[in-house]
N, C-alpha and C. Protein backbone atom coordinates (compact mmCIF):
# COMPACT_ATOMS: atom_id res chain seq x y z
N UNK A 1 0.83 -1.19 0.00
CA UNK A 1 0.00 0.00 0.00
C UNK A 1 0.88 1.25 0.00
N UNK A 2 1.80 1.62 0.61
CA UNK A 2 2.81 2.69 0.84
C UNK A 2 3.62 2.55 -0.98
N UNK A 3 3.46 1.53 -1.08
CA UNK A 3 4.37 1.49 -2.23
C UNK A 3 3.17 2.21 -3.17
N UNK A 4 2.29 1.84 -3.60
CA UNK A 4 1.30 2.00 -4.40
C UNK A 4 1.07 3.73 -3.79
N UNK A 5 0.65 4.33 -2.66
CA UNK A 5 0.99 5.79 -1.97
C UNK A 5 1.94 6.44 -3.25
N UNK A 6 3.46 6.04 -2.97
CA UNK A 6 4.71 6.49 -3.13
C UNK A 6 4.45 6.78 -4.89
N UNK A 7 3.97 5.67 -4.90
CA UNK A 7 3.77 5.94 -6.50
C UNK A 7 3.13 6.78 -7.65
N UNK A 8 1.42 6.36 -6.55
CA UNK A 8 0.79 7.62 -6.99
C UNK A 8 1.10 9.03 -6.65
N UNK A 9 1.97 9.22 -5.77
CA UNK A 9 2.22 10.69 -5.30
C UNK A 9 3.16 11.18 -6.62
N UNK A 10 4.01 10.39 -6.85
CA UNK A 10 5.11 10.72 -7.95
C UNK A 10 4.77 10.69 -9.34
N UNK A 11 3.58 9.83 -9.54
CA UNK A 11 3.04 10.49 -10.67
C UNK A 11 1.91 11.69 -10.93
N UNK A 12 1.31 12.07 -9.46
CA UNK A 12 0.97 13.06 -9.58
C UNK A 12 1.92 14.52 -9.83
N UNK A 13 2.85 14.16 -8.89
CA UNK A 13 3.96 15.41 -8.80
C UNK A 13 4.73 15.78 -10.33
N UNK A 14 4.56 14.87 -11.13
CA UNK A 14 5.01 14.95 -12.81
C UNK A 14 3.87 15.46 -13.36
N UNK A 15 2.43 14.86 -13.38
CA UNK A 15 1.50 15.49 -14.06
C UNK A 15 1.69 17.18 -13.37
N UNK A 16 1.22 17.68 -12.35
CA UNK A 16 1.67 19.15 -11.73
C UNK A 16 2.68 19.54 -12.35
N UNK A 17 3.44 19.20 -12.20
CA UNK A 17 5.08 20.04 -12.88
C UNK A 17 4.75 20.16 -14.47
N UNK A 18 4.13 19.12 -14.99
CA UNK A 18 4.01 18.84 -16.62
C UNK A 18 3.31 20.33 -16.82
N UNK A 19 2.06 20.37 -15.90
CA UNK A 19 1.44 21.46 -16.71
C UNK A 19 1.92 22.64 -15.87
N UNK A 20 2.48 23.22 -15.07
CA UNK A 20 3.05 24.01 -14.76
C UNK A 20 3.81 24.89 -16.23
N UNK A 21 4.32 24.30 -16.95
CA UNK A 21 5.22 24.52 -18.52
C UNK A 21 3.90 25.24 -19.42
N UNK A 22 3.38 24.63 -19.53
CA UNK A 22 2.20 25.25 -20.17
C UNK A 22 1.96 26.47 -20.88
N UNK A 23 1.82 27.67 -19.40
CA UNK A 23 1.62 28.83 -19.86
C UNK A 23 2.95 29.27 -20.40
N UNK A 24 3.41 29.39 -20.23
CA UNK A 24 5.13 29.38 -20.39
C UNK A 24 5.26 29.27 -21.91
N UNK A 25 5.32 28.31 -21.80
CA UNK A 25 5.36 27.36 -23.50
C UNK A 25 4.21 27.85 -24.73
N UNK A 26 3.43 28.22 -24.35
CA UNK A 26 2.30 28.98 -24.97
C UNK A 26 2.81 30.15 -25.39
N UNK A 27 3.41 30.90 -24.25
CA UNK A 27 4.01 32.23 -24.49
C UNK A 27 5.21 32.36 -25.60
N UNK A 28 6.34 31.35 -25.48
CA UNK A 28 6.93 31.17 -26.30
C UNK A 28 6.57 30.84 -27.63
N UNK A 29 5.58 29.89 -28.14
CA UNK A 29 5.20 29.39 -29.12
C UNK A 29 4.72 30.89 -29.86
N UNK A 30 3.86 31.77 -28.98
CA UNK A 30 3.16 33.11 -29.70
C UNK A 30 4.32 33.98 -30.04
N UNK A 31 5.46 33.74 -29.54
CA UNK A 31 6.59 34.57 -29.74
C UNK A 31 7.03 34.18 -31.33
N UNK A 32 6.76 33.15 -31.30
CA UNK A 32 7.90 32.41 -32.62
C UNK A 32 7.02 32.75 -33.69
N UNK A 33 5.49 32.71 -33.62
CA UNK A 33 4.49 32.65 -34.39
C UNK A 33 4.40 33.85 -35.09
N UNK A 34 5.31 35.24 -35.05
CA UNK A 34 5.51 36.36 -35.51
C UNK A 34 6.60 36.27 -36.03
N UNK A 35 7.09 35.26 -36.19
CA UNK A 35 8.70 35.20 -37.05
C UNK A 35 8.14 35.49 -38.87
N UNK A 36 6.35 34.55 -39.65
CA UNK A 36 6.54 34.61 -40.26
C UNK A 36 6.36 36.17 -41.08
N UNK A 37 5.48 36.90 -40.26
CA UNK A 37 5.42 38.06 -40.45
C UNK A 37 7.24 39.02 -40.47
N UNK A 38 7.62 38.36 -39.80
CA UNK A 38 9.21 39.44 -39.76
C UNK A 38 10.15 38.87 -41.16
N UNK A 39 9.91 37.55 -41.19
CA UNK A 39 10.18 36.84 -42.51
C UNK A 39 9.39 37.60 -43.79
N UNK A 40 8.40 37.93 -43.36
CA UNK A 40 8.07 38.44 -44.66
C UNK A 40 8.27 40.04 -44.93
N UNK A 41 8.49 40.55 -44.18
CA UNK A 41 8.77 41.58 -44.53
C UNK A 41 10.36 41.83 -44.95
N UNK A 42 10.89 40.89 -44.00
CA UNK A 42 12.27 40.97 -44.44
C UNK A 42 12.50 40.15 -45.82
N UNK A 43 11.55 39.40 -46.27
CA UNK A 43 12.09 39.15 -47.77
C UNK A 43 11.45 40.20 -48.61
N UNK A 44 10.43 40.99 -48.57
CA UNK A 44 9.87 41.91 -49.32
C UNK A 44 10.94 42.73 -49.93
N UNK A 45 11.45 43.12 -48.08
CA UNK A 45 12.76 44.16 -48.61
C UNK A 45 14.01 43.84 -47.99
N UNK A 46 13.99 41.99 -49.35
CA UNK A 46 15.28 42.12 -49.11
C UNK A 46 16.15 42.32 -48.12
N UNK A 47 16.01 42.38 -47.35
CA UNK A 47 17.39 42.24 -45.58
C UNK A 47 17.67 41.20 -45.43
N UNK A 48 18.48 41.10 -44.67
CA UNK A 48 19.38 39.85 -44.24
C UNK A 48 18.38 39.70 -43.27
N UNK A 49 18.49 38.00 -42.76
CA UNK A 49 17.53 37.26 -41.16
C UNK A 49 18.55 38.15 -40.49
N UNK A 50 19.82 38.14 -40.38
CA UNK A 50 20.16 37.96 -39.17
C UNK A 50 20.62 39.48 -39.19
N UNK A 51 20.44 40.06 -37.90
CA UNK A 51 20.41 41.78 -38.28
C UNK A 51 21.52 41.53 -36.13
N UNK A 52 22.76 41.78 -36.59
CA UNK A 52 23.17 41.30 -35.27
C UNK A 52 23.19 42.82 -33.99
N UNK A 53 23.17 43.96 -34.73
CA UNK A 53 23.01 45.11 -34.07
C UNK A 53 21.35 45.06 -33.35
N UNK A 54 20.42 44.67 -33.94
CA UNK A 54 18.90 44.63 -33.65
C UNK A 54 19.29 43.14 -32.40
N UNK A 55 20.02 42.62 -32.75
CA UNK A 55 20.33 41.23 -32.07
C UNK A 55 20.52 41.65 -30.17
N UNK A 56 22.20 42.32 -30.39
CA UNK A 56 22.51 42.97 -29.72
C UNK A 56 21.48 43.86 -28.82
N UNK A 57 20.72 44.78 -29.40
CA UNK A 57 19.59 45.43 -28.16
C UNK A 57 18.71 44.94 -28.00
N UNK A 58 18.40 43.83 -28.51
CA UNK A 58 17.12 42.62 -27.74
C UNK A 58 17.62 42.33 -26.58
N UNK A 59 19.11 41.46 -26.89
CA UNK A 59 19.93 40.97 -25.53
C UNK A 59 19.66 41.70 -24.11
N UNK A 60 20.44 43.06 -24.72
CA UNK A 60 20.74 43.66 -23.41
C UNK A 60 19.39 44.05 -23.05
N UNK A 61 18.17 44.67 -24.08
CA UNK A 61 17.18 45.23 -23.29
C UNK A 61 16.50 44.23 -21.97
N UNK A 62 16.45 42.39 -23.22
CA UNK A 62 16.00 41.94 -22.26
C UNK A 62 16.41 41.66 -21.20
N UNK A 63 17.68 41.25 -20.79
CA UNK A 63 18.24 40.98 -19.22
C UNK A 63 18.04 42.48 -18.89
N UNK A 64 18.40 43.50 -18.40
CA UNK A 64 17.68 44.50 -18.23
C UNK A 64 16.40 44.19 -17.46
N UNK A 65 15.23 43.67 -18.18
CA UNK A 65 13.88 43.65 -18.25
C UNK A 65 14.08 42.21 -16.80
N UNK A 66 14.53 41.56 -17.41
CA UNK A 66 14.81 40.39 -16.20
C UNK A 66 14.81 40.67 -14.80
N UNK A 67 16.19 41.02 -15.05
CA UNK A 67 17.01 41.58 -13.69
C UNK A 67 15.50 42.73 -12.87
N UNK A 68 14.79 43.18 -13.62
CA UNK A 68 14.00 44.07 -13.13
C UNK A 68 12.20 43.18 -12.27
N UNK A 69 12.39 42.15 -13.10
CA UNK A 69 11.83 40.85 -12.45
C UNK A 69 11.85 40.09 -11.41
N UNK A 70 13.52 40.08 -11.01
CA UNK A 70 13.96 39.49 -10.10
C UNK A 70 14.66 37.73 -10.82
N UNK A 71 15.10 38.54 -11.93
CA UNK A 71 15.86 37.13 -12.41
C UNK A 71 17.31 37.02 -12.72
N UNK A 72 18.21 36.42 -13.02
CA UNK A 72 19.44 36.52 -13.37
C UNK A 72 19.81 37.04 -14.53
N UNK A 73 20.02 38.30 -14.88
CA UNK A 73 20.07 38.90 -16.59
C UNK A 73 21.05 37.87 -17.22
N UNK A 74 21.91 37.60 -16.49
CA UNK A 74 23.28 36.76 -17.19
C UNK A 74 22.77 35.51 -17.14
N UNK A 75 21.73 35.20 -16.47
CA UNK A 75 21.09 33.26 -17.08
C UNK A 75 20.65 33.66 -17.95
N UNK A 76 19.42 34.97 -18.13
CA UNK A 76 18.56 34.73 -19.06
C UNK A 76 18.72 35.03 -20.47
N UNK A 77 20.64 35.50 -20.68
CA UNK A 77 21.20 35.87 -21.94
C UNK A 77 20.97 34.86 -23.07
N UNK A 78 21.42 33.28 -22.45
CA UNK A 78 21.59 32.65 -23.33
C UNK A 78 20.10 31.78 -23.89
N UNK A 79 19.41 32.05 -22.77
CA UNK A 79 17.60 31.62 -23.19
C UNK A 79 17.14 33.23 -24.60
N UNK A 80 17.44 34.27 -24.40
CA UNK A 80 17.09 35.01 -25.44
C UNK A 80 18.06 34.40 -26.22
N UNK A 81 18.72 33.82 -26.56
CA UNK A 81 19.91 34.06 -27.74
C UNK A 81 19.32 32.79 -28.40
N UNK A 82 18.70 31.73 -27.67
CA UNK A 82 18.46 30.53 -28.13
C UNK A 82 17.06 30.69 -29.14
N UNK A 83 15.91 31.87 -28.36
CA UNK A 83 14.75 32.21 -29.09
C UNK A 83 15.07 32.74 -30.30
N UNK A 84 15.92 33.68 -29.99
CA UNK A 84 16.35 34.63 -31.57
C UNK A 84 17.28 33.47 -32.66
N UNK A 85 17.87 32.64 -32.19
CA UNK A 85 18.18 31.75 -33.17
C UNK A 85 17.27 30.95 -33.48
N UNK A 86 16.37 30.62 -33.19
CA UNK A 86 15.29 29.92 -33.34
C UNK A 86 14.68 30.65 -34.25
N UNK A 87 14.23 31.62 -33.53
CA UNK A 87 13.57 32.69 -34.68
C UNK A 87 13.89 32.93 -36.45
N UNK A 88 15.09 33.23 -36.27
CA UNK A 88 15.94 33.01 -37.09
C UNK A 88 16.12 31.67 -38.66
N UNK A 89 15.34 30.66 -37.32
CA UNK A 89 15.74 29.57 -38.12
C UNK A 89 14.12 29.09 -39.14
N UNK A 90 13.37 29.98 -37.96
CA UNK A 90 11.93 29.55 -38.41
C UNK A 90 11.76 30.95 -39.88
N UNK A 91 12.46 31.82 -39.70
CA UNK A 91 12.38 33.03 -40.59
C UNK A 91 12.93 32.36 -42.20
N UNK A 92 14.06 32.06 -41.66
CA UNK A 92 14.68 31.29 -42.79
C UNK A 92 14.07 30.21 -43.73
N UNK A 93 13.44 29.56 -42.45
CA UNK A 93 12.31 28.19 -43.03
C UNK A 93 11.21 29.16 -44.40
N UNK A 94 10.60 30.15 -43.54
CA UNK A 94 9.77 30.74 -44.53
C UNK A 94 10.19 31.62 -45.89
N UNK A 95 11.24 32.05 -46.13
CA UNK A 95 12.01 32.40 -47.00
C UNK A 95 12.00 31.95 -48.25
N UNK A 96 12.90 30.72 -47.22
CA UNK A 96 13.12 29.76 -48.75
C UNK A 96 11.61 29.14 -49.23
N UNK A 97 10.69 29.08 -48.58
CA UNK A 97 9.53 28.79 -49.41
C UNK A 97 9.13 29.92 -49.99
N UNK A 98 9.17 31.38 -49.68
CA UNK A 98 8.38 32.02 -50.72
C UNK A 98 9.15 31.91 -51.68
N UNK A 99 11.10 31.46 -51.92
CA UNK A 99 11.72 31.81 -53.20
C UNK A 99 10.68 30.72 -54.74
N UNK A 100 10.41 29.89 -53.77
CA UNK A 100 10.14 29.35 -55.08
C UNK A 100 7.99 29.42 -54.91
N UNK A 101 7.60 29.68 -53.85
CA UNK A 101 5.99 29.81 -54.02
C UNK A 101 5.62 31.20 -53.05
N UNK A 102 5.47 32.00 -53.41
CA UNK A 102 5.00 33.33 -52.63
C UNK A 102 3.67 33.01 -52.11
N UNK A 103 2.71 33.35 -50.72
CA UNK A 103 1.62 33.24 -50.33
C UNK A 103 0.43 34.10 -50.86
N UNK A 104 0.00 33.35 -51.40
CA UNK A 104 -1.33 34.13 -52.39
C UNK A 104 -1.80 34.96 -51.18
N UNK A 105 -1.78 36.40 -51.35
CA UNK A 105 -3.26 37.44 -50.74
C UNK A 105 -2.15 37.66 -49.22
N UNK A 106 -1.38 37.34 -49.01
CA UNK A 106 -0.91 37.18 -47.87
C UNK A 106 -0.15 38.21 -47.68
N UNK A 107 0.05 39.65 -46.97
CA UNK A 107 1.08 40.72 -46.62
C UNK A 107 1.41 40.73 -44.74
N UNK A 108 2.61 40.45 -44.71
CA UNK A 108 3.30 41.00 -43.18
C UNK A 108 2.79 42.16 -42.82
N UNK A 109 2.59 41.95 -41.56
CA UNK A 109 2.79 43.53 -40.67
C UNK A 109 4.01 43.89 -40.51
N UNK A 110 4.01 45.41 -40.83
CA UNK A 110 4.96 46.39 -40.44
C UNK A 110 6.26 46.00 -39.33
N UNK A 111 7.27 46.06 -39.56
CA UNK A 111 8.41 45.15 -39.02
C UNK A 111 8.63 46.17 -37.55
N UNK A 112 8.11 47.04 -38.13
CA UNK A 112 8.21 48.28 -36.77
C UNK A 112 6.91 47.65 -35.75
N UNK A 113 6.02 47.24 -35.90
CA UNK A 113 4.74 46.57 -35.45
C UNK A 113 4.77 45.49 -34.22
N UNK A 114 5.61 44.22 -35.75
CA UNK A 114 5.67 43.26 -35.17
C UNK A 114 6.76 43.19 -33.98
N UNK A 115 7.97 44.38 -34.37
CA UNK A 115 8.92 44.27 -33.21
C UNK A 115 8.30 44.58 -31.93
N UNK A 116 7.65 45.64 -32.10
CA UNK A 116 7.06 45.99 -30.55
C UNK A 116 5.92 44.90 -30.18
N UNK A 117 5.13 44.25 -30.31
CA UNK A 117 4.91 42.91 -30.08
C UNK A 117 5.71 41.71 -29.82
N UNK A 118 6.69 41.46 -30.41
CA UNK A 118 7.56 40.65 -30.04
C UNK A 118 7.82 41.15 -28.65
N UNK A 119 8.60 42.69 -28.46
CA UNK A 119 9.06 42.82 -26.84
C UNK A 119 8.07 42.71 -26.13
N UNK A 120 6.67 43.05 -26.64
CA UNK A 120 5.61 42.49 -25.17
C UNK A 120 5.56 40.84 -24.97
N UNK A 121 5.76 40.39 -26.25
CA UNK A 121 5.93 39.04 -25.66
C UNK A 121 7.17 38.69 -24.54
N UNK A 122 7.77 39.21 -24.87
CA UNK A 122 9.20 38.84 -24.60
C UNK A 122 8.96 38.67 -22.80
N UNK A 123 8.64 40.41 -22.86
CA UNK A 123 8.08 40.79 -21.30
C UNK A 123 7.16 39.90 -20.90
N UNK A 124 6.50 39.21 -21.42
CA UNK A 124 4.84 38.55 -20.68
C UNK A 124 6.14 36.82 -20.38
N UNK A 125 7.02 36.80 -21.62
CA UNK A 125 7.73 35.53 -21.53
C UNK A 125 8.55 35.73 -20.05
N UNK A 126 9.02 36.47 -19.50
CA UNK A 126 10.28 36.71 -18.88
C UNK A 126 9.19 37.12 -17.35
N UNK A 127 7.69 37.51 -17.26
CA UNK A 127 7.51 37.85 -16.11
C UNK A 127 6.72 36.07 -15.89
N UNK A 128 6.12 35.22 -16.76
CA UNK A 128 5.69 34.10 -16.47
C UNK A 128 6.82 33.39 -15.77
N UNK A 129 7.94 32.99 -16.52
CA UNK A 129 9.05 32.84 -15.99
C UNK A 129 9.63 32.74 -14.34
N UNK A 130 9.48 34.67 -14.14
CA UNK A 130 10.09 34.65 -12.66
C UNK A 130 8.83 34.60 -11.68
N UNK A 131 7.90 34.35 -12.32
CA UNK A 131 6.34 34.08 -11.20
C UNK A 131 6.43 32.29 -11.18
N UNK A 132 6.82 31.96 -12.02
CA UNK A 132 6.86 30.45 -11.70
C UNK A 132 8.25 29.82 -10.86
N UNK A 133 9.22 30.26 -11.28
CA UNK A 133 10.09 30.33 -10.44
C UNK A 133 10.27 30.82 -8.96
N UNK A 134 9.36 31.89 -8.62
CA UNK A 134 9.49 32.94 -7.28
C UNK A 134 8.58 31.27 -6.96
N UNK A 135 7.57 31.10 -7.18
CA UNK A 135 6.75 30.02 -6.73
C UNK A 135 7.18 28.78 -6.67
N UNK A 136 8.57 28.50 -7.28
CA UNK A 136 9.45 27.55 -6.87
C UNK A 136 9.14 26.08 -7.69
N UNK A 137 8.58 26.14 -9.08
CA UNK A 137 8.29 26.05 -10.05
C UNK A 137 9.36 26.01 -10.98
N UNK A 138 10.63 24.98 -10.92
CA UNK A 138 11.35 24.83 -11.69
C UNK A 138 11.10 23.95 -13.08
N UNK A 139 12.06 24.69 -13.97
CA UNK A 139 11.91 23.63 -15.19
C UNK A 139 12.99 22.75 -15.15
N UNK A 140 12.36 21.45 -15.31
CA UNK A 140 13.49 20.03 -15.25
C UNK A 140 12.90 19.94 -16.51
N UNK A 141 14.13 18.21 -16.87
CA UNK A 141 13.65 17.06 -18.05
C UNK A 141 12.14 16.77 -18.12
N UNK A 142 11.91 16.83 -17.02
CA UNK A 142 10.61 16.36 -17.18
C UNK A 142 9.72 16.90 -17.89
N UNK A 143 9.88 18.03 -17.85
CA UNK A 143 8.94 19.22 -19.04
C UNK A 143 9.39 19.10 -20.30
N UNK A 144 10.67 18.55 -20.73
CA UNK A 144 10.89 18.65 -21.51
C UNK A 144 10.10 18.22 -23.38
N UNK A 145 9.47 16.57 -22.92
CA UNK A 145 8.80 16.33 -23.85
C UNK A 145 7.51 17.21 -24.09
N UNK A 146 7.06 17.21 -23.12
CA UNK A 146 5.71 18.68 -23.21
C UNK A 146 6.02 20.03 -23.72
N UNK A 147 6.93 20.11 -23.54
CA UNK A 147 8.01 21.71 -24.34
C UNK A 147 7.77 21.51 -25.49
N UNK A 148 8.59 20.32 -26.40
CA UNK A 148 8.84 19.86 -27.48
C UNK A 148 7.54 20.09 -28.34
N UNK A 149 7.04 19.17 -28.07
CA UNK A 149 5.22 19.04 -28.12
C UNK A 149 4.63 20.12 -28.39
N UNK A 150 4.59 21.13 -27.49
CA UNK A 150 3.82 22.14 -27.66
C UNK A 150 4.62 23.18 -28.33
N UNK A 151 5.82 23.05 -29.56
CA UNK A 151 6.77 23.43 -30.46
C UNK A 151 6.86 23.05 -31.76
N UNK A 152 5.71 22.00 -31.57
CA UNK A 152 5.88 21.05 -33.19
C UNK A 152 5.32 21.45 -33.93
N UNK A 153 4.61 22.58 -34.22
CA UNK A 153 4.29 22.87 -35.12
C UNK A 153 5.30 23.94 -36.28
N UNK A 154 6.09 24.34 -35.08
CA UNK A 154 7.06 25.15 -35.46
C UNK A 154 8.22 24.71 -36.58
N UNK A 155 8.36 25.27 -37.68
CA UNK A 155 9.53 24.64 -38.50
C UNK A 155 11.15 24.43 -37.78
N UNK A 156 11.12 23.69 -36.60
CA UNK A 156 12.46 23.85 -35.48
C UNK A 156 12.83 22.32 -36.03
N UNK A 157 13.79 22.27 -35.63
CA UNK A 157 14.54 20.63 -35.86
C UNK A 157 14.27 20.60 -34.44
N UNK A 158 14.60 18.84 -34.05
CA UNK A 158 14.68 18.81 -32.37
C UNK A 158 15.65 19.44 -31.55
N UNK A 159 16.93 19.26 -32.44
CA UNK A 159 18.00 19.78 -31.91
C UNK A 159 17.70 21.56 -31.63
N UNK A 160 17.10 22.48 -32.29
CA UNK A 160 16.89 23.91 -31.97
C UNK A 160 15.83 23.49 -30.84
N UNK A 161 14.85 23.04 -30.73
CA UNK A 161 13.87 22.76 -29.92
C UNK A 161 14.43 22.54 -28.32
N UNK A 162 15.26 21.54 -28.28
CA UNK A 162 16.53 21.38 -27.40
C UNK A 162 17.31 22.20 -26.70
N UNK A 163 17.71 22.90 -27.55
CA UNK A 163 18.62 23.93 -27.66
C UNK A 163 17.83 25.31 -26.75
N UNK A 164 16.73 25.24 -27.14
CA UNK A 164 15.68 26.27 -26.55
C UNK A 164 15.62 26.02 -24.93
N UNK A 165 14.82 24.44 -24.68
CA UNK A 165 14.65 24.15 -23.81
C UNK A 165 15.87 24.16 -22.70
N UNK A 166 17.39 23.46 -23.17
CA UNK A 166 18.61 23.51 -22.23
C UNK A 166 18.67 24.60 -22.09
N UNK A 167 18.00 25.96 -23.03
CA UNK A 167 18.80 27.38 -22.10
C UNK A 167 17.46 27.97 -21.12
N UNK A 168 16.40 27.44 -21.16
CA UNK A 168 15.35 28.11 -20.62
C UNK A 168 15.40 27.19 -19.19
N UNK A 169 16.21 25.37 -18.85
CA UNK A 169 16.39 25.31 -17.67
C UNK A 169 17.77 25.86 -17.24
N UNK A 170 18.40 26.87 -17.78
CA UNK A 170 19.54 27.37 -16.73
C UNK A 170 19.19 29.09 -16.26
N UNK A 171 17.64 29.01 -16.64
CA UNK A 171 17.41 30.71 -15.99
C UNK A 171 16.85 30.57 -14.73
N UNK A 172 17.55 31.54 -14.11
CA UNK A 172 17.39 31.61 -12.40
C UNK A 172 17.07 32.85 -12.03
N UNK A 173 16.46 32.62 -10.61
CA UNK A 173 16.10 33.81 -10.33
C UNK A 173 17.73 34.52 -9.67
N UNK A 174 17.74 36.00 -9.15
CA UNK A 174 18.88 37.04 -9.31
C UNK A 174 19.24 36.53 -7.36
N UNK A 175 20.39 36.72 -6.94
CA UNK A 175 20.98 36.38 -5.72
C UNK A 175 20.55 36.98 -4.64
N UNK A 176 19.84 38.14 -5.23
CA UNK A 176 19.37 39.23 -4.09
C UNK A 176 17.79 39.52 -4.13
């Protein structure tokens, strides 16, 4: 009976933690989901994906924005760096499909638009974050397949998917 206890407690404590990721993961997914709009504007006119000065003041704004949360700006460097390559990768995905089929009827929003949306995401990403964390609400492996999952729709390989997830479990909250 204790054994059968022990058991069910531990698979409850995984289902809890599982959906704990959730909102989180939602938030992220709406983040990425404006890549194809930035993709499209950036093939309209021609720019490069990777714009590393625009790169650069995402970084710093967001730890900044962190640290103002109560999180570690210097954990949460390499979790932005992992989204924007991601981003990046999903931008790229859409690219190369308009070179050879453009989306009938279909126009991007304004890149000036979608950026300032992106940083509210960013912000709604980074305060879910240190509210789940202050609440002691860590992300383990265990979230991990539910991460994945709720990513697949996204043009990501596993390995970027991965890549996302290993930097989003090394953000911590700030020492003080």
């Amino acid at each position: 009976m204790r054994t059968l206890s022990l058991t069910l407690a531990l698979c409850l404590s995984f289902a809890v933690q599982a959906s704990d990721i959730t909102p989180l993961t939602s938030l992220i997914n709406q983040r990425l989901g404006w890549m194809q709009d930035v993709a499209g504007e950036k093939f309209q006119q021609n720019l490069a994906v990777e714009d590393l000065a625009q790169e650069a003041r995402v970084l710093q704004a967001t730890a900044n924005k962190a640290a103002t949360l109560g999180l570690d700006g210097e954990s949460v460097k390499p979790f932005i760096q992992a989204q924007m390559d991601a981003a990046k990768r999903i931008q790229r995905h859409y690219i190369a499909e308009w070179k050879t089929q453009l989306p009938a009827g279909w126009q991007p929003r304004p890149l000036s638009e979608v950026r300032a949306a992106i940083a509210q995401q960013s912000d709604a990403i980074l305060a879910q974050l240190a509210n789940q964390l202050k609440a002691g609400q860590t992300i383990t492996d265990a979230d991990r397949a539910q991460f994945a999952q709720q990513l697949s729709e996204r043009p990501l390989s596993a390995s970027d998917i991965n890549s996302l997830f290993d930097a989003l479990m090394q953000v911590r909250l700030s020492a003080s």
